[in-house]
Protein backbone atom coordinates (compact mmCIF):
# COMPACT_ATOMS: atom_id res chain seq x y z
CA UNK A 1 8.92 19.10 0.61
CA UNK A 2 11.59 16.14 0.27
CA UNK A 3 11.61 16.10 3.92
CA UNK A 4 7.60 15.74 4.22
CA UNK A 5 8.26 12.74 1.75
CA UNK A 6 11.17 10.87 3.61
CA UNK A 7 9.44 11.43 7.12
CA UNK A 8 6.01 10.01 5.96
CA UNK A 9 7.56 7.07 4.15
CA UNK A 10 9.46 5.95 7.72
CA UNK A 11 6.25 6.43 9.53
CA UNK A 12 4.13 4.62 7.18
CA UNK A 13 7.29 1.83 7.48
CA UNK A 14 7.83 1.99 11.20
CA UNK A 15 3.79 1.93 11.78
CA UNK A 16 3.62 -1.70 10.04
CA UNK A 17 6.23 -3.19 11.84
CA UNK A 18 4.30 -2.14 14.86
CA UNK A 19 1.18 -3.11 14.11
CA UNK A 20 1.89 -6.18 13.09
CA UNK A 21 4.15 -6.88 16.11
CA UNK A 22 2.12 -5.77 18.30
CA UNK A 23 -1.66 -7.82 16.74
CA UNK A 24 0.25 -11.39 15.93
CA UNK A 25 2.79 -11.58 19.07
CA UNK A 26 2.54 -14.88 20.39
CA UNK A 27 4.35 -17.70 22.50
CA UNK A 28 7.74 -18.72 20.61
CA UNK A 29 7.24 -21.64 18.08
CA UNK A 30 8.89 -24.84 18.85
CA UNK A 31 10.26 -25.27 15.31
CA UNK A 32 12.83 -22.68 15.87
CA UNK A 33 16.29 -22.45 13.80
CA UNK A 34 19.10 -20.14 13.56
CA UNK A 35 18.86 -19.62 9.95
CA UNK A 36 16.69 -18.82 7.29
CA UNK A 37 16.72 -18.42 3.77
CA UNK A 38 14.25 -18.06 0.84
CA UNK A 39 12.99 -16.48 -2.79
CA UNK A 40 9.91 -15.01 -3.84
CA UNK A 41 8.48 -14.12 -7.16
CA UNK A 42 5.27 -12.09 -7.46
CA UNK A 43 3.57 -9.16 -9.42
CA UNK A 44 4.01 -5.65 -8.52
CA UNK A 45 2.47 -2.10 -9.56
CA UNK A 46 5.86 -1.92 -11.76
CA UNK A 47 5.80 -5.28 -13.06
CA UNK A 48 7.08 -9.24 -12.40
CA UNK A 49 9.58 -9.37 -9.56
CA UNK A 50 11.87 -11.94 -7.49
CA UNK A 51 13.50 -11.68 -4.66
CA UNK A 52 16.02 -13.18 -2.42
CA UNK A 53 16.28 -13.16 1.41
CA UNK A 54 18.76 -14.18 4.18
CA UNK A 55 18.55 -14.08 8.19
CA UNK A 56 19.66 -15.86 11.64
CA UNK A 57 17.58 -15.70 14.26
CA UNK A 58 19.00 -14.37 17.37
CA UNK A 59 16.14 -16.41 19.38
CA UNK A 60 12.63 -17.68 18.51
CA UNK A 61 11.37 -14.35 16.88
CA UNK A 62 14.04 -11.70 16.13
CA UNK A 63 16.39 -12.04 13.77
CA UNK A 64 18.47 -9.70 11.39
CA UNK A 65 19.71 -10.53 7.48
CA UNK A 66 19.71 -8.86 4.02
CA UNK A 67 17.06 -8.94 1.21
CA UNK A 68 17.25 -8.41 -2.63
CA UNK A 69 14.54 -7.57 -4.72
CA UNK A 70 15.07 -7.45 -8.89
CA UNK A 71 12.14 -5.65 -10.62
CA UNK A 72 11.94 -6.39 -14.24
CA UNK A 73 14.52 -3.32 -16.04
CA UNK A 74 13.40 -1.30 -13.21
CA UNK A 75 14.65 -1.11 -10.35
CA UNK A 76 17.08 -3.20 -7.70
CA UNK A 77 16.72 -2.98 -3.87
CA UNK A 78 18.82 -4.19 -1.37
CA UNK A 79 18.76 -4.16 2.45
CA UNK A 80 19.88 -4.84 5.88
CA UNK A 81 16.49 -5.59 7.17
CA UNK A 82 14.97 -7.00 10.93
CA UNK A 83 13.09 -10.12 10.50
CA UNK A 84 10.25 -11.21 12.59
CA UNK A 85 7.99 -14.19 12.77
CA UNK A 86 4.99 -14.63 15.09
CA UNK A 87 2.83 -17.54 15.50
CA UNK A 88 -0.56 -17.87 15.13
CA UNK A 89 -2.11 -19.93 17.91
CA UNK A 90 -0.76 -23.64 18.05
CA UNK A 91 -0.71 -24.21 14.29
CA UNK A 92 1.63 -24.19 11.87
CA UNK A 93 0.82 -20.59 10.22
CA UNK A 94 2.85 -17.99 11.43
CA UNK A 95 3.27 -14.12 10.09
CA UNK A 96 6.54 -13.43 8.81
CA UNK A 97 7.63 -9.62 8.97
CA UNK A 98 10.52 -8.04 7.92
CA UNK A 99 12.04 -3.65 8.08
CA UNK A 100 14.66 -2.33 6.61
CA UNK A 101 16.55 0.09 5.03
CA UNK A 102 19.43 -0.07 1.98
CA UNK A 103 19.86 1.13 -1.54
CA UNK A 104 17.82 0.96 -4.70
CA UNK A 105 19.42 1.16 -8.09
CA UNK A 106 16.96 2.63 -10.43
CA UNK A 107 17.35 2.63 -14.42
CA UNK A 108 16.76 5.84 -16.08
CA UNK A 109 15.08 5.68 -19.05
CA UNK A 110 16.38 8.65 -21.50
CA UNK A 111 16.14 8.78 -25.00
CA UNK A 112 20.04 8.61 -25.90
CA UNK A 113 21.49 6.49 -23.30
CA UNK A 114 20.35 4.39 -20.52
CA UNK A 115 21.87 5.69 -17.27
CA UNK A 116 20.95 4.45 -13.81
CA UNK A 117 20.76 5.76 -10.24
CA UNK A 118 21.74 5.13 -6.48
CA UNK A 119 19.28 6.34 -4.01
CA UNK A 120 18.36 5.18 0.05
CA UNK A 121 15.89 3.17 0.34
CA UNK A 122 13.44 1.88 2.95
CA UNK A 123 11.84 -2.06 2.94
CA UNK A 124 9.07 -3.51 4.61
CA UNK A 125 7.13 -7.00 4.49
CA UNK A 126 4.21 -8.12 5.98
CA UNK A 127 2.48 -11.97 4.86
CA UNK A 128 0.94 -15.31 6.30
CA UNK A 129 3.50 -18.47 5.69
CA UNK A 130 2.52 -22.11 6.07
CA UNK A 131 5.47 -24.49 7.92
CA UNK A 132 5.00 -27.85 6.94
CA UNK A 133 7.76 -29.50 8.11
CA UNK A 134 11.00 -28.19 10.39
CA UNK A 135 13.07 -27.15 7.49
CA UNK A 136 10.33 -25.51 5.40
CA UNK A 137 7.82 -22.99 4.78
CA UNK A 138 5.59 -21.78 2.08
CA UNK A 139 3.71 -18.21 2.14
CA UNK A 140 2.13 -15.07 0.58
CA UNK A 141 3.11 -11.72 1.13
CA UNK A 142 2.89 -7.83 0.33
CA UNK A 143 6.26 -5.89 0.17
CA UNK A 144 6.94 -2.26 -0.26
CA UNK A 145 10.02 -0.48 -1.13
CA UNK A 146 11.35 2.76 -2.00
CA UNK A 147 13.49 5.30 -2.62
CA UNK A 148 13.25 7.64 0.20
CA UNK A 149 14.27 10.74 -1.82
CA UNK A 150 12.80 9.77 -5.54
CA UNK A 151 9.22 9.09 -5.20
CA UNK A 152 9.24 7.23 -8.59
CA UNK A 153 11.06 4.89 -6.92
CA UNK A 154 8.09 3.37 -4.90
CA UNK A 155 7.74 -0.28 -5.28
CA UNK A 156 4.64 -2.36 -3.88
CA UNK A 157 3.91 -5.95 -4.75
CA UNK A 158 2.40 -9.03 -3.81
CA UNK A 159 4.93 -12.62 -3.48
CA UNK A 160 4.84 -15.88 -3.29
CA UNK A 161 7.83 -17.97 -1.96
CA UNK A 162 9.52 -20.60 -0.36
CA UNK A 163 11.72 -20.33 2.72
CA UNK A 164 13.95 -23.01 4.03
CA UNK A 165 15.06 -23.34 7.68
CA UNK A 166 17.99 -24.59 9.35
């Protein structure tokens, strides 16, 4: 049964980073940077949320980093994730994705103590993001996470954030 669970979470995971490769890949924006870094906060089927994220960008598109994501006494994920950003035509929207996999500390609830959890954990991210200027980028975006052997552990939410580039 636990293997049922783990191998349709990574399939659900692996078949949104395809898709949305595969539907938004476009010519490389001219606005590229090496690095990238942001927060988000947003609402989630758990509760409020923030998160934190890191990358450099091997080229125009590809690039690899960490993300942390803080749900109110819930839960705390954090992963070594592939980042992706495609263009949309010759505008400044482009579709920021990002897959991973990590750890998510979970708290416990229990009626005499409050104990917590490490589990592995799966990430993926899939939004529309607005680039202003060079160094900076605005954007909504759904995330889901979890716990790929506690199903309680499932996280999905909807962000806003801020990314800076350089």
């Amino acid at each position: 049964m636990a293997k049922k669970i783990v191998f349709r979470k990574t399939l659900a995971l692996v078949i949104m980073f395809v898709a949305t490769s595969s539907v938004f890949a476009q010519k490389d924006p001219p606005e590229y940077t090496e690095w990238y870094a942001g927060g988000t906060v947003g609402i989630s089927l758990s509760g409020l949320d923030f998160g934190l994220y890191g990358a450099y960008f091997f080229n125009e598109k590809y690039g690899g980093g960490l993300v942390a994501r803080k749900i109110i006494d819930e839960s705390f994920v954090i992963a070594a994730t592939f980042f992706a950003h495609w263009e949309i035509g010759s505008t400044k929207l482009f579709i920021p994705t990002r897959i991973g996999f990590g750890f998510d500390k979970q708290r416990i609830p229990d009626k005499r103590q409050e104990t917590t959890a490490l589990y592995y954990a799966g990430y993926a991210s899939a939004g529309i993001a607005y680039r202003p200027s060079k160094l900076m980028s605005f954007g909504i975006n759904a995330e889901y996470a979890s716990a790929l052997e506690n199903m309680s552990g499932d996280f999905l939410g909807f962000n806003i954030g801020i990314s800076f580039h350089f």
